[in-house]
PDB file of N, CA and C in Angstrom:
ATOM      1  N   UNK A   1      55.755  38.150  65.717  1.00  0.00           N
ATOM      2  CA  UNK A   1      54.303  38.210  66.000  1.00  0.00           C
ATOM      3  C   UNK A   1      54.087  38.406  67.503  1.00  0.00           C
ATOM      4  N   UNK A   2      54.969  37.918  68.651  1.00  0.00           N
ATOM      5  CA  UNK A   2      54.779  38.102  69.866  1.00  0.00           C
ATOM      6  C   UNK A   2      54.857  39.236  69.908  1.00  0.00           C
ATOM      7  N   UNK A   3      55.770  40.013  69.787  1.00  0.00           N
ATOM      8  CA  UNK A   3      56.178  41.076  70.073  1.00  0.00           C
ATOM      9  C   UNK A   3      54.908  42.017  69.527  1.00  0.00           C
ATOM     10  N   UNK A   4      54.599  41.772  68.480  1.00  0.00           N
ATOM     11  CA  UNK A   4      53.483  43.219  68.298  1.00  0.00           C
ATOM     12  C   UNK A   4      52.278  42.686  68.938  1.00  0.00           C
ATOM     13  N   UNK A   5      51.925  41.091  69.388  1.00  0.00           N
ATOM     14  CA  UNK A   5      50.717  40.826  70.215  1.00  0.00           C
ATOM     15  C   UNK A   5      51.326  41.991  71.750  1.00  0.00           C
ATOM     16  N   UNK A   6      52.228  41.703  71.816  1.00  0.00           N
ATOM     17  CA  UNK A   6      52.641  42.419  73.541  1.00  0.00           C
ATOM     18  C   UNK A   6      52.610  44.245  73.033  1.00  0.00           C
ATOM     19  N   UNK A   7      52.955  44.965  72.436  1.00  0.00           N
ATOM     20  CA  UNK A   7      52.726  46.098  72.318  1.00  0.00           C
ATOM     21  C   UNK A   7      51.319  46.273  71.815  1.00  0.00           C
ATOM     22  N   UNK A   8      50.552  45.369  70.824  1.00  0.00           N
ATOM     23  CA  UNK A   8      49.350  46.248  70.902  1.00  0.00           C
ATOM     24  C   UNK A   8      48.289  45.904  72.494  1.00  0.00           C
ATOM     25  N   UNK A   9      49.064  44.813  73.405  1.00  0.00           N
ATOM     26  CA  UNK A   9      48.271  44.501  74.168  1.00  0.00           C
ATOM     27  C   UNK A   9      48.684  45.996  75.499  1.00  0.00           C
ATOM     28  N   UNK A  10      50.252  46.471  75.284  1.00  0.00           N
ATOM     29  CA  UNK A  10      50.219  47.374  75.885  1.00  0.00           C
ATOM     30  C   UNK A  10      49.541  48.987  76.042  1.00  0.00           C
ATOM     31  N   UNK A  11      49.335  49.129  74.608  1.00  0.00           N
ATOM     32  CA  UNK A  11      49.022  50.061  74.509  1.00  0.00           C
ATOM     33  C   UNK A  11      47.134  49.815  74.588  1.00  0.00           C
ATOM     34  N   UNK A  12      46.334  48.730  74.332  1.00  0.00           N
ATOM     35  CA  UNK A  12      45.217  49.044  74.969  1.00  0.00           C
ATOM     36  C   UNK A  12      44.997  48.980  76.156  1.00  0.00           C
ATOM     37  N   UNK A  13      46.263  48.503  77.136  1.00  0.00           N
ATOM     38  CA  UNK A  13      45.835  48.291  78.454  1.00  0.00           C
ATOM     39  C   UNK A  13      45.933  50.061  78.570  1.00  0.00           C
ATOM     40  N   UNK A  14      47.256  50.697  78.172  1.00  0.00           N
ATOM     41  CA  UNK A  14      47.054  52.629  78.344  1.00  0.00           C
ATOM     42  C   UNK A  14      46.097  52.799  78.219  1.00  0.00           C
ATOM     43  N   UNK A  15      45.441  52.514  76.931  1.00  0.00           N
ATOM     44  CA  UNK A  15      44.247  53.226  76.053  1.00  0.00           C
ATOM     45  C   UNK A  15      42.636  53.372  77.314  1.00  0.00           C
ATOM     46  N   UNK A  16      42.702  51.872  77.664  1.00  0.00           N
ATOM     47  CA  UNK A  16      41.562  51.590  78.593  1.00  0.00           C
ATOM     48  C   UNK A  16      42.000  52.260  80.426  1.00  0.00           C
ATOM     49  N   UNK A  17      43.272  52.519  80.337  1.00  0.00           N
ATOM     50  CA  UNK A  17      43.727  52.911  81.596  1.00  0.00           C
ATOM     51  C   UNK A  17      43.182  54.584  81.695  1.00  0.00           C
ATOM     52  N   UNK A  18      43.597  54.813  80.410  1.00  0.00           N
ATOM     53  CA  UNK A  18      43.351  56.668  79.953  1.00  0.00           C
ATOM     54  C   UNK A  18      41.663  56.946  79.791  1.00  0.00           C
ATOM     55  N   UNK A  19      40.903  56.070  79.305  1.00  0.00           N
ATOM     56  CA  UNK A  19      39.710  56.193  79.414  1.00  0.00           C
ATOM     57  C   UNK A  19      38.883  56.082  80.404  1.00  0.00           C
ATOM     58  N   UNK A  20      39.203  55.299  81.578  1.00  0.00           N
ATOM     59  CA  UNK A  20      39.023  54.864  83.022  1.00  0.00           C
ATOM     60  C   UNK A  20      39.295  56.357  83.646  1.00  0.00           C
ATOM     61  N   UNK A  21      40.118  57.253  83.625  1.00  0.00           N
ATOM     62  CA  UNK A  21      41.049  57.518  84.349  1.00  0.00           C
ATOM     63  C   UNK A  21      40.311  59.118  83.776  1.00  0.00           C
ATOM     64  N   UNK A  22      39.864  59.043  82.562  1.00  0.00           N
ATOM     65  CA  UNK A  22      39.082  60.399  82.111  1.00  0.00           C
ATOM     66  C   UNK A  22      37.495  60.027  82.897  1.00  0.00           C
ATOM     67  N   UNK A  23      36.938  59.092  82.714  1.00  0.00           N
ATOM     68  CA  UNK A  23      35.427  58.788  83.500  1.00  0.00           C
ATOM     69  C   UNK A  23      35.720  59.366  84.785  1.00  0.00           C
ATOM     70  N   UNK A  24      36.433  58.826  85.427  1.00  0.00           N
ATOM     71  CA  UNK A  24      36.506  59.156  87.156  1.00  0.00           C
ATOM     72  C   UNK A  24      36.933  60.805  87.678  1.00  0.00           C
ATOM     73  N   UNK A  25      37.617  60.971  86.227  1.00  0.00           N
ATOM     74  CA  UNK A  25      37.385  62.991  86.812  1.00  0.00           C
ATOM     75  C   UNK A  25      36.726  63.683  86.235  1.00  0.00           C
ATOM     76  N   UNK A  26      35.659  62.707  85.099  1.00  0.00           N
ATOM     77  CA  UNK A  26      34.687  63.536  85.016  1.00  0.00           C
ATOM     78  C   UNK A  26      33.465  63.355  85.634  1.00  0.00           C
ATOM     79  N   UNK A  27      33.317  62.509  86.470  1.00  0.00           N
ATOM     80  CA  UNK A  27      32.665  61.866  87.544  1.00  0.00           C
ATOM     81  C   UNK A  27      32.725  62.988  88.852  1.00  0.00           C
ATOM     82  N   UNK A  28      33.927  63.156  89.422  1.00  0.00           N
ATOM     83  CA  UNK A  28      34.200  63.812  90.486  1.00  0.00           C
ATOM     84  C   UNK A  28      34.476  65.495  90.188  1.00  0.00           C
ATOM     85  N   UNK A  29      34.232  65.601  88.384  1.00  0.00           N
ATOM     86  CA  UNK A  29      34.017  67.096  88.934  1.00  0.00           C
ATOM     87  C   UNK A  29      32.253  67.593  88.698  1.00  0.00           C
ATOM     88  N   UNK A  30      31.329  66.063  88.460  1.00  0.00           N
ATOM     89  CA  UNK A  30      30.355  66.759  88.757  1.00  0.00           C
ATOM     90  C   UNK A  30      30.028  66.318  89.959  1.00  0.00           C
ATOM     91  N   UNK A  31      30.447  65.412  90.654  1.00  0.00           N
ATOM     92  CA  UNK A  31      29.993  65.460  91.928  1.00  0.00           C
ATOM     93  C   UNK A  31      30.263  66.564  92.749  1.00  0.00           C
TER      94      UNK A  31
END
């Protein structure tokens, strides 16, 4: 059970990293 708490916690930290990370260049290509 740890183990899949730590991978699904990894993969939403990507998930929210990749979504962050799409806002800010779509931010700066309309600025």
């Amino acid at each position: 059970t740890l183990a899949i708490c730590g991978i699904l916690l990894v993969v939403g930290s990507g998930l929210t990293i990749v979504s962050l990370d799409q806002r800010q260049r779509r931010l700066a290509v309309v600025a």
